[in-house]
Every structure is written in structure tokens, then in C-alpha cells.
C-alpha atoms as a PDB file:
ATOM      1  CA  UNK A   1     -10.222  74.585 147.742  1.00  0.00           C
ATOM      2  CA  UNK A   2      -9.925  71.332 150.479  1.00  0.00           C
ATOM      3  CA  UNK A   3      -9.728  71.386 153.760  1.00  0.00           C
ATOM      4  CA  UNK A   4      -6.219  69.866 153.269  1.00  0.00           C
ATOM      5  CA  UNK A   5      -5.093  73.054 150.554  1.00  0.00           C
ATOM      6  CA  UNK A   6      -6.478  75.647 152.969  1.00  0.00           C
ATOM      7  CA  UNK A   7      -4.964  74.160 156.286  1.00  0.00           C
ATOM      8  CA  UNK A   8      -1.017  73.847 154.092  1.00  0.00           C
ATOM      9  CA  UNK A   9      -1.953  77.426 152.708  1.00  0.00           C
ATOM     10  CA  UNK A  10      -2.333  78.876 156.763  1.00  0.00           C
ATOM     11  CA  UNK A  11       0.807  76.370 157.528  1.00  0.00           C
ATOM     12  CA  UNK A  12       2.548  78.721 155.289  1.00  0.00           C
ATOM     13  CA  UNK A  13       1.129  81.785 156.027  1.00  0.00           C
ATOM     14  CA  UNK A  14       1.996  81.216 159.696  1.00  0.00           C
ATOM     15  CA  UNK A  15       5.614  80.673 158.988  1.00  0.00           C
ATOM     16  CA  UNK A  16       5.832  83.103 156.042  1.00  0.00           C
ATOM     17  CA  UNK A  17       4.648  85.623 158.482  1.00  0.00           C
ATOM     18  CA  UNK A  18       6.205  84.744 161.449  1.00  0.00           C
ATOM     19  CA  UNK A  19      10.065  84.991 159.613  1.00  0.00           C
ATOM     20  CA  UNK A  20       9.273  88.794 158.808  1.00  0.00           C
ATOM     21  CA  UNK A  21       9.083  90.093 162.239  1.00  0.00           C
ATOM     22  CA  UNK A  22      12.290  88.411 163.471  1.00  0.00           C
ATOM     23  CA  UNK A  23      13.864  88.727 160.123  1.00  0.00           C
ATOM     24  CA  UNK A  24      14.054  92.952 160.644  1.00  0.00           C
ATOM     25  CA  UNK A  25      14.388  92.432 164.704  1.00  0.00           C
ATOM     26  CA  UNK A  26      18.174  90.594 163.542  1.00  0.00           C
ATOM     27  CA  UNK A  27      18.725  93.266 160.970  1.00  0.00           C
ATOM     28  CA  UNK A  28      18.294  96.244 163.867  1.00  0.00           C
ATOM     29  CA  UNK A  29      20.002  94.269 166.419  1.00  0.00           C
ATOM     30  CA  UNK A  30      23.362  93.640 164.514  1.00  0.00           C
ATOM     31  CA  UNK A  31      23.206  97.329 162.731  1.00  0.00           C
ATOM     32  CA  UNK A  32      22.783  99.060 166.046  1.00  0.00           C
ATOM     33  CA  UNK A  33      25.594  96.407 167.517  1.00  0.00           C
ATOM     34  CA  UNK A  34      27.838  97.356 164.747  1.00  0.00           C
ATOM     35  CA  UNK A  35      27.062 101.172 165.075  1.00  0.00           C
ATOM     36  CA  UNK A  36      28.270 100.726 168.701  1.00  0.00           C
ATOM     37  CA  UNK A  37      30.928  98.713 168.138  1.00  0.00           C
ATOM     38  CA  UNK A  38      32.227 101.497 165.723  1.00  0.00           C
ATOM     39  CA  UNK A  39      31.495 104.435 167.969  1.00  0.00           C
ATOM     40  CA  UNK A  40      33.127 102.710 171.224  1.00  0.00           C
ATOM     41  CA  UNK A  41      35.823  99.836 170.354  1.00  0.00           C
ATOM     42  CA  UNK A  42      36.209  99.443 174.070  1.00  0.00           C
ATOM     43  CA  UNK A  43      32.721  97.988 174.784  1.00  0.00           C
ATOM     44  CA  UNK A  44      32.686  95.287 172.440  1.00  0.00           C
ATOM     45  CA  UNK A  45      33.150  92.396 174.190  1.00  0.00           C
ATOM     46  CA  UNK A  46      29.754  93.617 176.509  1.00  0.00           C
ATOM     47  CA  UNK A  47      27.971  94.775 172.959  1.00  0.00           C
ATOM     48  CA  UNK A  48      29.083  91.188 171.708  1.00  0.00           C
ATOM     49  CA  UNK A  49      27.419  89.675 174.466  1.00  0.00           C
ATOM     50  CA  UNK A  50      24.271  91.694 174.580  1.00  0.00           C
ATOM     51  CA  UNK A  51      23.920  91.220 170.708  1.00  0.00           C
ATOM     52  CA  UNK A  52      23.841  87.176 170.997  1.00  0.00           C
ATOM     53  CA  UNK A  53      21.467  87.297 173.524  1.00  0.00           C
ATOM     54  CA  UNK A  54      19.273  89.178 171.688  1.00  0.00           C
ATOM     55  CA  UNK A  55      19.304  87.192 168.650  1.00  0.00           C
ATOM     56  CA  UNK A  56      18.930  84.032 170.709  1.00  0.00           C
ATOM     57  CA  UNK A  57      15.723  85.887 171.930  1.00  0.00           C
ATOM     58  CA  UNK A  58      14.273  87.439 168.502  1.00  0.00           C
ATOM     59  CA  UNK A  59      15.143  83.755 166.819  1.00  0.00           C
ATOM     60  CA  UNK A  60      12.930  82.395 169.579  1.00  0.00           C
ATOM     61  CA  UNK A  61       9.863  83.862 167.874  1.00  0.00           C
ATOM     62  CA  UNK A  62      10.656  82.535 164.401  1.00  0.00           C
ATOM     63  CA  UNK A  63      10.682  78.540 166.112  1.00  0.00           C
ATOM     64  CA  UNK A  64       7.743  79.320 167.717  1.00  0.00           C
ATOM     65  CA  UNK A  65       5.885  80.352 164.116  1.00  0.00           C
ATOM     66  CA  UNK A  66       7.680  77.424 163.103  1.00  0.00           C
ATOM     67  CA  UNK A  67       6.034  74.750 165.735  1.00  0.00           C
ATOM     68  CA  UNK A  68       2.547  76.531 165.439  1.00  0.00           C
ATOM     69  CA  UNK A  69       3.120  76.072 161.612  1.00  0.00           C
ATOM     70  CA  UNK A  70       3.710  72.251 161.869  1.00  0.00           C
ATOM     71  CA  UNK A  71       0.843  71.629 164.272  1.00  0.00           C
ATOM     72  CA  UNK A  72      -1.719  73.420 161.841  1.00  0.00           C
ATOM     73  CA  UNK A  73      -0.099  71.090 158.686  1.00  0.00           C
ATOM     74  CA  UNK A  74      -0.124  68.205 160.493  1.00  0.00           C
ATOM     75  CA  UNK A  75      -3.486  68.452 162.010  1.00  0.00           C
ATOM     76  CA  UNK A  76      -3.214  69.054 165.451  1.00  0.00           C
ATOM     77  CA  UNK A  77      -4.649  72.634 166.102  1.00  0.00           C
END
């Protein structure tokens, strides 16, 4: 295999990879959110908020697989 087939192979192994973690950190955020929301109607406006934020945070990790991704593919690590 070339240097160019092994560095797209790691490009996608590095995003592949990197989309699993954050993939079942959404999943457990919006079932526990949902679980809450069910148990105590009243808080869901702060369980709303809480739940976004987390996502924003757990997505974070998925564009940072992403950039380190492109950089290997496009030669610059």
C-alpha cells in the first residue's frame, strides 16, 4: 500500500473513530434528559438547557476528530 492509501486509510480511521465516542455520549445525554423530563415535568426548561449544552460540548469532540482527520489527508501532520 502508498504512502497516499495508508495516510486516507488513518484519515478515516481518525474520523470513523472519533464519531463513536460522541455518537453514544448524545444517545446518554438525551435518554437521561428525557428520563428526567418524564419523572419531573417542572424542570424542563433547566433539563432543556443543561441537555444543549452538553451536546454542544460532546459534538465538540467529533469536529475535533474531524480537523485532525483533514490535516492527516491533506498532509499536514
Amino acid at each position: 500500500m502508498s504512502d497516499e492509501g495508508l495516510r486516507l486509510v488513518a484519515a478515516a480511521l481518525a474520523v470513523g473513530l472519533g464519531a463513536i465516542g460522541p455518537g453514544v455520549g448524545i444517545g446518554v445525554i438525551f435518554s437521561g434528559a428525557l428520563q428526567a423530563m418524564g419523572r419531573n415535568p417542572e424542570a424542563e426548561g433547566t433539563l432543556r438547557t443543561y441537555m444543549f449544552l452538553g451536546f454542544a460540548l460532546v459534538e465538540a469532540l467529533f469536529i475535533f476528530a474531524l480537523v485532525i482527520s483533514l490535516l492527516i489527508a491533506f498532509r499536514i501532520v
